[in-house]
N, C-alpha and C. Protein backbone atom coordinates (compact mmCIF):
# COMPACT_ATOMS: atom_id res chain seq x y z
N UNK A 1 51.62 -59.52 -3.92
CA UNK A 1 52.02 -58.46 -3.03
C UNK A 1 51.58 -58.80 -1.60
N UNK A 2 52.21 -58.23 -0.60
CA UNK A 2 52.02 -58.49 0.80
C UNK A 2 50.83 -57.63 1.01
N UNK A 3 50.54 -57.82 2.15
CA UNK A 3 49.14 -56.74 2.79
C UNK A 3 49.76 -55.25 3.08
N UNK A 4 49.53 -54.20 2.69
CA UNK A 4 50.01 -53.43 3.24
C UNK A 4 50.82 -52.78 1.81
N UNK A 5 51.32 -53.33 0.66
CA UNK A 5 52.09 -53.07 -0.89
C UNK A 5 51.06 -52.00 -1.32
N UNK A 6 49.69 -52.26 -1.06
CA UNK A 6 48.73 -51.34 -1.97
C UNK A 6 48.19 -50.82 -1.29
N UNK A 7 47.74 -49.70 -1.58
CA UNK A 7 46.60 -48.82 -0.95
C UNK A 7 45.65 -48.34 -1.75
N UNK A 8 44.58 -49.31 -1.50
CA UNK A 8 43.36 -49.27 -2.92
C UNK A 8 42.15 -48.70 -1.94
N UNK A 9 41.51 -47.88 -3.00
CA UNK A 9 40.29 -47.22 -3.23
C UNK A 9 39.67 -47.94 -4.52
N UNK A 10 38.29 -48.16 -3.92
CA UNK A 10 37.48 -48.85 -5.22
C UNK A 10 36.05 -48.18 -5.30
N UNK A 11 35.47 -47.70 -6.40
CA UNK A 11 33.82 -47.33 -6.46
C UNK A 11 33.51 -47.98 -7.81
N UNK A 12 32.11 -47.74 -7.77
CA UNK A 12 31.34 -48.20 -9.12
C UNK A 12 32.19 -47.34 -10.64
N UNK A 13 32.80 -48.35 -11.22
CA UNK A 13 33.14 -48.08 -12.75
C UNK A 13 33.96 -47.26 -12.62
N UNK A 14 34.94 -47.22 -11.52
CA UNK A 14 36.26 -46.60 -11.57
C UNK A 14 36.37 -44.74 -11.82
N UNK A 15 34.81 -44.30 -11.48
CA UNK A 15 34.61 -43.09 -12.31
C UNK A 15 35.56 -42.34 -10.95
N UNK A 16 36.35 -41.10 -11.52
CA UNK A 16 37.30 -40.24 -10.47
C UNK A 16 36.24 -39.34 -11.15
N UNK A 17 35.95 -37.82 -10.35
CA UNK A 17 35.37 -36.81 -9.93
C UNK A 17 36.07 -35.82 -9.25
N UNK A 18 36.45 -34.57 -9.54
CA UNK A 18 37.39 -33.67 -9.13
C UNK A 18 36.88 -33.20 -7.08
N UNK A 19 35.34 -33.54 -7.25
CA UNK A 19 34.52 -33.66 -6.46
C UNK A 19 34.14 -34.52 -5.40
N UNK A 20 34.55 -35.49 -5.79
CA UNK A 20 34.69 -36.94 -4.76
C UNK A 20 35.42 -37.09 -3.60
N UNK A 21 35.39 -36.22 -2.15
CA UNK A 21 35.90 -36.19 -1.12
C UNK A 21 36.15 -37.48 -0.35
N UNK A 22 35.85 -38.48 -1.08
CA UNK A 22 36.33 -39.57 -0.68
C UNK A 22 37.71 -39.89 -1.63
N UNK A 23 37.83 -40.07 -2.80
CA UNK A 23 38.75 -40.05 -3.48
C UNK A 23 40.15 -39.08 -3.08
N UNK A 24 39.62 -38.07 -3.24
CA UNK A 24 40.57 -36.61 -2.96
C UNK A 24 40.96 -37.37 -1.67
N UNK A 25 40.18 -37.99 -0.73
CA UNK A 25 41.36 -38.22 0.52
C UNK A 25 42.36 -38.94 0.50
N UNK A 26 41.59 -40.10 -0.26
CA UNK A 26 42.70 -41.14 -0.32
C UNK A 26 43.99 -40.63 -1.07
N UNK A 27 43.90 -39.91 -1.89
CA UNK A 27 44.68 -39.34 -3.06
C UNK A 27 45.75 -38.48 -2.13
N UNK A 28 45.27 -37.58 -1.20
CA UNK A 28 45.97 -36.94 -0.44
C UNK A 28 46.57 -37.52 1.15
N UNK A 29 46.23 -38.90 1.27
CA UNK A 29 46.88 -39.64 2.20
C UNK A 29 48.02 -40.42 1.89
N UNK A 30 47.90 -40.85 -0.07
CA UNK A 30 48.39 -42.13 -0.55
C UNK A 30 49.62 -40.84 -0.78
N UNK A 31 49.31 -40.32 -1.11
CA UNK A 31 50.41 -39.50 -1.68
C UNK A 31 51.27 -38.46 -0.99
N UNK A 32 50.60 -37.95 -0.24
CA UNK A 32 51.28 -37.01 0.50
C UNK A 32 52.25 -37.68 1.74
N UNK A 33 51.21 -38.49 2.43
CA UNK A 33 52.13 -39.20 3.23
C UNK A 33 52.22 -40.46 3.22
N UNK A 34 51.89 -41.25 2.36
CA UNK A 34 52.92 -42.28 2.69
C UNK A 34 53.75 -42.33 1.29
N UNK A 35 53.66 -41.71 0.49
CA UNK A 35 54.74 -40.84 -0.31
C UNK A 35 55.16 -42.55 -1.55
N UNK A 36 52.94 -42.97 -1.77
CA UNK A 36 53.56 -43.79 -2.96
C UNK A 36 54.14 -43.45 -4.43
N UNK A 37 54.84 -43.99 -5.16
CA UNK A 37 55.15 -44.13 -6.55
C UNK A 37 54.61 -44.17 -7.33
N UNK A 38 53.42 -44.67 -7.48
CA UNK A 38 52.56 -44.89 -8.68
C UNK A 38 51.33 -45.03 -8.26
N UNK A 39 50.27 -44.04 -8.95
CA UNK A 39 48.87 -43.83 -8.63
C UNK A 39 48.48 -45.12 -10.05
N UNK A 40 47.16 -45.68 -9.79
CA UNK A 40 46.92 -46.71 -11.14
C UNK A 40 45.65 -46.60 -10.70
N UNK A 41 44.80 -46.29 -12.45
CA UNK A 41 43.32 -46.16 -11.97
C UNK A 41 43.26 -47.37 -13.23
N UNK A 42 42.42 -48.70 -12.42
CA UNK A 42 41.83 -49.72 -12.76
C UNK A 42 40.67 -49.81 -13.46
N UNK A 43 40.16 -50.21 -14.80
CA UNK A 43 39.11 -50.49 -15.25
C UNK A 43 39.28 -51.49 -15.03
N UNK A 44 37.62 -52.47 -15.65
CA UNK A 44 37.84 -54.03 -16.11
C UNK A 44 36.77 -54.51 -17.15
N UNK A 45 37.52 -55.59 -17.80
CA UNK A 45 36.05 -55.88 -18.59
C UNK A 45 34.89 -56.34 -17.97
N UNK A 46 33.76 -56.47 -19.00
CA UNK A 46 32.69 -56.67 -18.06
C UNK A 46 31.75 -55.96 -17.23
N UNK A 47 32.25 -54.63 -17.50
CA UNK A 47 31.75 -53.91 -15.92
C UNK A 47 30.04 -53.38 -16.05
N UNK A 48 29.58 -53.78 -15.06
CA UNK A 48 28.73 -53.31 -14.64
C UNK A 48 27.81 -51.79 -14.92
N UNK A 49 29.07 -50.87 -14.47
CA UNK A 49 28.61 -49.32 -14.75
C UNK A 49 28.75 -48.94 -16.06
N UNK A 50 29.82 -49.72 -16.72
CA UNK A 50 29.80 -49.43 -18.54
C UNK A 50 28.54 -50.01 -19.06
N UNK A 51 28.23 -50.88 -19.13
CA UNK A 51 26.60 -51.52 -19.52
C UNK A 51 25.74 -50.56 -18.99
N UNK A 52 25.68 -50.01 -17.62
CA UNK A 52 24.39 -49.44 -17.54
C UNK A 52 24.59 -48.23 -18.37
N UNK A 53 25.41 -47.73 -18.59
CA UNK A 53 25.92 -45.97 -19.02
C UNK A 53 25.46 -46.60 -20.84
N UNK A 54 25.75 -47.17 -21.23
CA UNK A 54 25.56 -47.89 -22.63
C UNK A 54 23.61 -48.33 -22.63
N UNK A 55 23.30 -48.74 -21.88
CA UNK A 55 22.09 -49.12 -21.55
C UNK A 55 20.81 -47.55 -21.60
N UNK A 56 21.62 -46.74 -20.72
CA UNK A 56 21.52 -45.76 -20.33
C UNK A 56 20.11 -46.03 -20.28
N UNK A 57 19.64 -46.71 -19.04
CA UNK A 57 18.20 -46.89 -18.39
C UNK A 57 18.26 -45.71 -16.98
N UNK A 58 17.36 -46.19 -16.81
CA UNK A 58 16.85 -44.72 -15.12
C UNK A 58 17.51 -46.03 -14.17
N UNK A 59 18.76 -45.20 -13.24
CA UNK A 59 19.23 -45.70 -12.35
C UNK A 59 19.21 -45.47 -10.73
N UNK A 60 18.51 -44.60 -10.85
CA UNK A 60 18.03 -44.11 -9.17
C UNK A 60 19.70 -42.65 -9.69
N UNK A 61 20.02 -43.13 -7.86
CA UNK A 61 21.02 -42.29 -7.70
C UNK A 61 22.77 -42.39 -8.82
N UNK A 62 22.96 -43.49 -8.98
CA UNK A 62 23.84 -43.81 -9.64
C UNK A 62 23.23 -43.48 -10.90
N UNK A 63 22.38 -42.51 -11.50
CA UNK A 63 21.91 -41.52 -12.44
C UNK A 63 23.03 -40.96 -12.47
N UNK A 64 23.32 -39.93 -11.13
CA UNK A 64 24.29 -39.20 -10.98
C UNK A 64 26.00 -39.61 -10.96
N UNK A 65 26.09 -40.37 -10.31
CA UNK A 65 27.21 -40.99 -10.51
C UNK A 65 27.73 -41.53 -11.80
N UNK A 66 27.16 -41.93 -12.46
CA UNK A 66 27.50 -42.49 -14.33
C UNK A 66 27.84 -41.15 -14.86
N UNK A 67 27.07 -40.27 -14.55
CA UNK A 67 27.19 -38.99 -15.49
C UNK A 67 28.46 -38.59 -16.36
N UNK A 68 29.69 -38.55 -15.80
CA UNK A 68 30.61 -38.57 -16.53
C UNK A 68 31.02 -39.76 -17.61
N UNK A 69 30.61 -40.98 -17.14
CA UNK A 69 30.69 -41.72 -18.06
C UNK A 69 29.67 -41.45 -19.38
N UNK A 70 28.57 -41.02 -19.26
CA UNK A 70 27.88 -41.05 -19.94
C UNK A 70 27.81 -39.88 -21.03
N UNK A 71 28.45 -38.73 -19.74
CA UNK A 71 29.31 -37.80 -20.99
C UNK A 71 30.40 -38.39 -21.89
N UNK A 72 30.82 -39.15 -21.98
CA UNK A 72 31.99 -39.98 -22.87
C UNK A 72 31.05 -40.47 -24.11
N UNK A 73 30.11 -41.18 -23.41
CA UNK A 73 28.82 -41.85 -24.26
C UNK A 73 28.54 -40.86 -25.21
N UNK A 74 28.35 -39.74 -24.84
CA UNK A 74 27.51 -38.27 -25.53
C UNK A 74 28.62 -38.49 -26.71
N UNK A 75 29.69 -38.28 -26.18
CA UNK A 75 30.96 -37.51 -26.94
C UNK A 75 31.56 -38.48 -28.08
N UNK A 76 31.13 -39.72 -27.77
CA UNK A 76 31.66 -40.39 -29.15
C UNK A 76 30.73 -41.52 -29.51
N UNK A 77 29.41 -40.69 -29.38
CA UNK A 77 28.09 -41.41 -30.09
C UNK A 77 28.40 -41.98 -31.40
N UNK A 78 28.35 -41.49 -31.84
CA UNK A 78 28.82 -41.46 -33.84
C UNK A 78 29.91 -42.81 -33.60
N UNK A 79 30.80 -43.12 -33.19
CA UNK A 79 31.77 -43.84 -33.41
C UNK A 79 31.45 -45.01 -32.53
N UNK A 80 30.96 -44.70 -31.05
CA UNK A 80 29.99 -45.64 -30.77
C UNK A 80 28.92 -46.71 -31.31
N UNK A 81 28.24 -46.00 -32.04
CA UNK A 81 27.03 -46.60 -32.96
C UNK A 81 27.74 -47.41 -33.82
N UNK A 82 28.91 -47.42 -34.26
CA UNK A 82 28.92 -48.32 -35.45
C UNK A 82 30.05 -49.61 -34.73
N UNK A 83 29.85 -49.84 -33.84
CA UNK A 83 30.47 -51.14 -32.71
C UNK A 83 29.36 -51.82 -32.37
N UNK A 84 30.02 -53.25 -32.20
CA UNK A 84 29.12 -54.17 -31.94
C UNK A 84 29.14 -53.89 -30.42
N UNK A 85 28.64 -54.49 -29.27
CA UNK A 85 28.34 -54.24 -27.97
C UNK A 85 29.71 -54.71 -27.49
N UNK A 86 30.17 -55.29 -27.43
CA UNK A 86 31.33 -56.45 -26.89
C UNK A 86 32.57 -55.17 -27.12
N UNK A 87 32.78 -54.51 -28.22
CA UNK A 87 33.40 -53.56 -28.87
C UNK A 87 33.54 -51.89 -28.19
N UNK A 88 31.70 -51.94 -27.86
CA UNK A 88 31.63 -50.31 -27.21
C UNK A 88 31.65 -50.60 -25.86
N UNK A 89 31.62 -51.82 -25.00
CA UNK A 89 31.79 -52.13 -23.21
C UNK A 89 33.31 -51.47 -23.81
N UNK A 90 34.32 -52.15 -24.57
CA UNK A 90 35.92 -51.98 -24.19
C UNK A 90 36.24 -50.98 -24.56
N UNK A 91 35.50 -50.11 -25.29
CA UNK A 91 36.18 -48.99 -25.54
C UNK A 91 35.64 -47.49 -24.63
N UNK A 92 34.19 -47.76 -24.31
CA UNK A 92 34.00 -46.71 -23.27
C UNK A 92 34.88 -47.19 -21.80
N UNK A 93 35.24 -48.52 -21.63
CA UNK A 93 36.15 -48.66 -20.53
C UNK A 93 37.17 -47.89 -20.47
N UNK A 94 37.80 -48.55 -21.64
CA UNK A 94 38.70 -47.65 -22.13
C UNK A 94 39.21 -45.96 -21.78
N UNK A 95 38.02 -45.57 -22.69
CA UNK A 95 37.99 -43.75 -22.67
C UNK A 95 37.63 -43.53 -21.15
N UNK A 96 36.73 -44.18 -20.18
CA UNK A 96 36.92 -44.10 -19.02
C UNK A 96 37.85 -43.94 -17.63
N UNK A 97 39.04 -44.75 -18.26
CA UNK A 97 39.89 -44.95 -17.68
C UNK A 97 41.05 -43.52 -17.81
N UNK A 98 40.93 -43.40 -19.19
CA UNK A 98 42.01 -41.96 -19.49
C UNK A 98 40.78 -40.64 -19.15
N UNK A 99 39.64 -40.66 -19.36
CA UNK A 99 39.15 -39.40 -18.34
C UNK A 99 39.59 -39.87 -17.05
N UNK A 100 39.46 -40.90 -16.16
CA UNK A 100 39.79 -40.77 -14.43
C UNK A 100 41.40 -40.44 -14.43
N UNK A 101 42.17 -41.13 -15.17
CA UNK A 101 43.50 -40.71 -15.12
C UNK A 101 43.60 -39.08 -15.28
N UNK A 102 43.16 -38.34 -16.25
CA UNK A 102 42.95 -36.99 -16.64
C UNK A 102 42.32 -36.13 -15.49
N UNK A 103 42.09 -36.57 -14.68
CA UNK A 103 41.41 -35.81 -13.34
C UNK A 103 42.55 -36.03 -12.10
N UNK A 104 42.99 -37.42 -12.02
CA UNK A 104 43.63 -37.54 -11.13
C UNK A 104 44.28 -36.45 -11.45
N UNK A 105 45.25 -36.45 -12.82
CA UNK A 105 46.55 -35.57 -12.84
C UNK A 105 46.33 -33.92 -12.97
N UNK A 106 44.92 -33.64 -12.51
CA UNK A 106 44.86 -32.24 -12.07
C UNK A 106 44.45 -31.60 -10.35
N UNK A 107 44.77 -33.69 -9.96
CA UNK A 107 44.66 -32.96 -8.70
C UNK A 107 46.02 -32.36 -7.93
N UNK A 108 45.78 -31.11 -7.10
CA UNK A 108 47.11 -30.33 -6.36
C UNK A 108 47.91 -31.45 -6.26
N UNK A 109 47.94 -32.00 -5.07
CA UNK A 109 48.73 -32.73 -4.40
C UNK A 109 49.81 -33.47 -5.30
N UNK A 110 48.87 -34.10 -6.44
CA UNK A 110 49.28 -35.25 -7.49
C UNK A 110 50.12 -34.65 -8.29
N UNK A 111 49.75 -33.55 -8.60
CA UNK A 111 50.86 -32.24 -9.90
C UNK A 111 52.07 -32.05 -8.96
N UNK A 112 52.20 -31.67 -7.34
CA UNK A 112 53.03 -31.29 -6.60
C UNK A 112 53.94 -32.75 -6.83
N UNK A 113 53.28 -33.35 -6.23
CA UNK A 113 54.38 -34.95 -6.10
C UNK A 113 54.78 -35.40 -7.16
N UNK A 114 53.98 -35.45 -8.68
CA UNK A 114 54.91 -35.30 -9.88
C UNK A 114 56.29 -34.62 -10.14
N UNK A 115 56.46 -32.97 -9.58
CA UNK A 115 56.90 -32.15 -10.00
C UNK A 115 58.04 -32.56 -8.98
N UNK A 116 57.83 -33.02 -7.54
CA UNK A 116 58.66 -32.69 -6.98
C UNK A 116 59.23 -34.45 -6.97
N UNK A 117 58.83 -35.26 -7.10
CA UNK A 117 59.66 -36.61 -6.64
C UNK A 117 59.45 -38.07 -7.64
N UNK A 118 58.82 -37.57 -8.78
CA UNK A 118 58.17 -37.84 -9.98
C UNK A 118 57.15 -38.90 -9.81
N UNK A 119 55.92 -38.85 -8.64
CA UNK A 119 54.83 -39.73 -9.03
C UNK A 119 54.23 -39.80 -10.25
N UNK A 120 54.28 -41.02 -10.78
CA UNK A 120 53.79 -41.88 -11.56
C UNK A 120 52.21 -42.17 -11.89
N UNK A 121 51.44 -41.93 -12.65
CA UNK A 121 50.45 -42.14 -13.08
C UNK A 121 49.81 -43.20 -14.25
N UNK A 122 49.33 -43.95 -14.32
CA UNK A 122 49.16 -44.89 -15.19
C UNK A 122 47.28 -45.26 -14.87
N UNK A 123 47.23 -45.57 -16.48
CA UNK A 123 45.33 -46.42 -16.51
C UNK A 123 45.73 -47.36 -16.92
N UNK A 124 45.14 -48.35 -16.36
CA UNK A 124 45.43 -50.06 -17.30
C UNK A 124 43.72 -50.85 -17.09
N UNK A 125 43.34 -51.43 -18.14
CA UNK A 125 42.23 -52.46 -17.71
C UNK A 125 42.59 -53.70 -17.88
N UNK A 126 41.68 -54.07 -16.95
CA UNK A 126 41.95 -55.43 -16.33
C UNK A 126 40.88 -56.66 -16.85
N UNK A 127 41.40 -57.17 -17.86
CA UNK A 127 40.54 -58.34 -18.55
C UNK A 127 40.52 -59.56 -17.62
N UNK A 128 39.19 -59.62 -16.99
CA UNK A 128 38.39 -60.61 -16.44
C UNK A 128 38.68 -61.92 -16.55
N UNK A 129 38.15 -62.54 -17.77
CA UNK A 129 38.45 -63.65 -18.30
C UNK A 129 39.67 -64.02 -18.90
N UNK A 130 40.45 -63.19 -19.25
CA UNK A 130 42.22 -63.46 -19.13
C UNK A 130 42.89 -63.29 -17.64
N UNK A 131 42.51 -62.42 -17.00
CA UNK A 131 43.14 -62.20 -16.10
C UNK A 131 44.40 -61.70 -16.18
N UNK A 132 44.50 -61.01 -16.96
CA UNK A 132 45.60 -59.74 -17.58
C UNK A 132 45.22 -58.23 -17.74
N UNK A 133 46.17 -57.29 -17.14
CA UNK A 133 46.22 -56.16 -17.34
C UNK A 133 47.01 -56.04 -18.49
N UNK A 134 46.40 -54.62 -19.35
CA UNK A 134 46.28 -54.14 -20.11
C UNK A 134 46.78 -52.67 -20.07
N UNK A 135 47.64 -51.71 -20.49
CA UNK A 135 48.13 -50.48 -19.76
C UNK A 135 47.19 -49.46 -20.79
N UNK A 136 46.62 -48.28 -20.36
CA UNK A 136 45.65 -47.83 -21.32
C UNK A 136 46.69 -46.37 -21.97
N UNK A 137 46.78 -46.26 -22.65
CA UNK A 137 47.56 -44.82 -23.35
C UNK A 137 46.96 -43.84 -22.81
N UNK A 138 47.82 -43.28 -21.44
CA UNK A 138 47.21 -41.65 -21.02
C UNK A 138 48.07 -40.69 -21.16
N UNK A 139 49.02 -40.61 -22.44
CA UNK A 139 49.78 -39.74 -22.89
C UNK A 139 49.28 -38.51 -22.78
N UNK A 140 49.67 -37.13 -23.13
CA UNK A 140 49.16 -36.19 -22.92
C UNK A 140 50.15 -35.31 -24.33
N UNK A 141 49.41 -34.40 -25.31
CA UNK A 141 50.42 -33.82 -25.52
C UNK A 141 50.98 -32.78 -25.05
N UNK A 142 51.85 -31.85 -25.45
CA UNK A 142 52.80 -31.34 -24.77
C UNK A 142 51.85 -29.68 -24.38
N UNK A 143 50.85 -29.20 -25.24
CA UNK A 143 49.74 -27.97 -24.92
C UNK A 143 49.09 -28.25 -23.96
N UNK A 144 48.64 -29.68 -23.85
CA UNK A 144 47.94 -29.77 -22.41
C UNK A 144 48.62 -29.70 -21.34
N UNK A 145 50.10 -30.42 -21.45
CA UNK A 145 50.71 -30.65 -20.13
C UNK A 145 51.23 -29.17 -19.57
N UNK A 146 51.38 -27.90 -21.02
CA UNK A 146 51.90 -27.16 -20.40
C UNK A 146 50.78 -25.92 -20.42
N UNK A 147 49.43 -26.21 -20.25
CA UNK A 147 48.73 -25.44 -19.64
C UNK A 147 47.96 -26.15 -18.41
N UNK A 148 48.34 -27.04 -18.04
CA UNK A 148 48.20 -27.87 -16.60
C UNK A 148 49.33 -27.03 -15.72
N UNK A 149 50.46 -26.95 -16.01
CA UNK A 149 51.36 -26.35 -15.54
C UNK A 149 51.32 -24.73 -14.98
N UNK A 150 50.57 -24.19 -15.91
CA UNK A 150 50.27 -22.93 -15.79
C UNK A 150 48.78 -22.83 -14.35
N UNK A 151 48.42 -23.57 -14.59
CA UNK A 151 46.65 -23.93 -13.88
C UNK A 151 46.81 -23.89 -12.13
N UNK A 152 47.90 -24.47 -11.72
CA UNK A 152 47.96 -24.28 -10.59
C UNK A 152 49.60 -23.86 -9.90
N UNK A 153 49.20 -22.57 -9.09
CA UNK A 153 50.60 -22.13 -8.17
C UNK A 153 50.70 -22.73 -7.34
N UNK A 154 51.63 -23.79 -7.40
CA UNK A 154 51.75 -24.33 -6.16
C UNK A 154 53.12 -23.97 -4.96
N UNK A 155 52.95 -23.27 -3.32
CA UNK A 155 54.09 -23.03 -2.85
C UNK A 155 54.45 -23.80 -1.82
């Protein structure tokens, strides 16, 4: 791609936050006006913030920042535990990637530009040592999508 094709935002472990006024801007610049096609939230193998959230050692401030990841951790302990390490990095990437996708698509702007000109949403991770993307399943079924629908009036 040329300079100028993408308009990337990057933080530690790809975590989105409904809260993240840095995100929310970009989200509401990329989209609103320069009116891209497809939002894509990037994992990768390897990462850094998945090991520590798996590690789950004392991280200073990025305590706070993992947190959602580490709620994932909470949430599929049991199924967690019985993976080898190599196994639970790709799959909390994984579940990582469809929670940030799952936030994006409740932000205003992002539901508006869906509705009105059909932006595109997609999670894919990005294997390191292949150097291949990977598209992650952020299907939704049809109770969620249509109480997302209900969640915000937008005029």
């Amino acid at each position: 791609m040329k300079p100028g094709d993408v308009f990337v935002h990057r933080n530690i472990a790809n975590v989105v936050t409904p809260t993240d006024i840095s995100l929310l801007s970009v989200v509401e610049f990329s989209v609103r006006h320069l009116k891209v096609k497809h939002v894509v939230v990037c994992g990768h193998s390897s990462c850094g913030g998945v090991n520590a959230t798996l590690g789950n050692g004392h991280l200073g401030i990025l305590d706070v920042w993992l947190q959602p990841m580490r709620a994932l951790r909470e949430k599929h302990h049991e199924e967690l535990s019985k993976m080898e390490k190599a196994e639970q990095m790709d799959k909390l990437a994984r579940w990582n990637v469809q929670a940030s996708v799952d936030v994006v698509k409740r932000i205003p702007t992002v539901i508006e530009a869906v509705k009105e000109r059909g932006l595109e949403i997609h999670g894919v991770l990005y294997d390191l040592g292949k150097g291949e993307l990977e598209e992650v399943d952020v299907t939704e079924d049809e109770k969620t999508c249509a109480c997302r629908e209900g969640t915000f009036h937008l005029v």
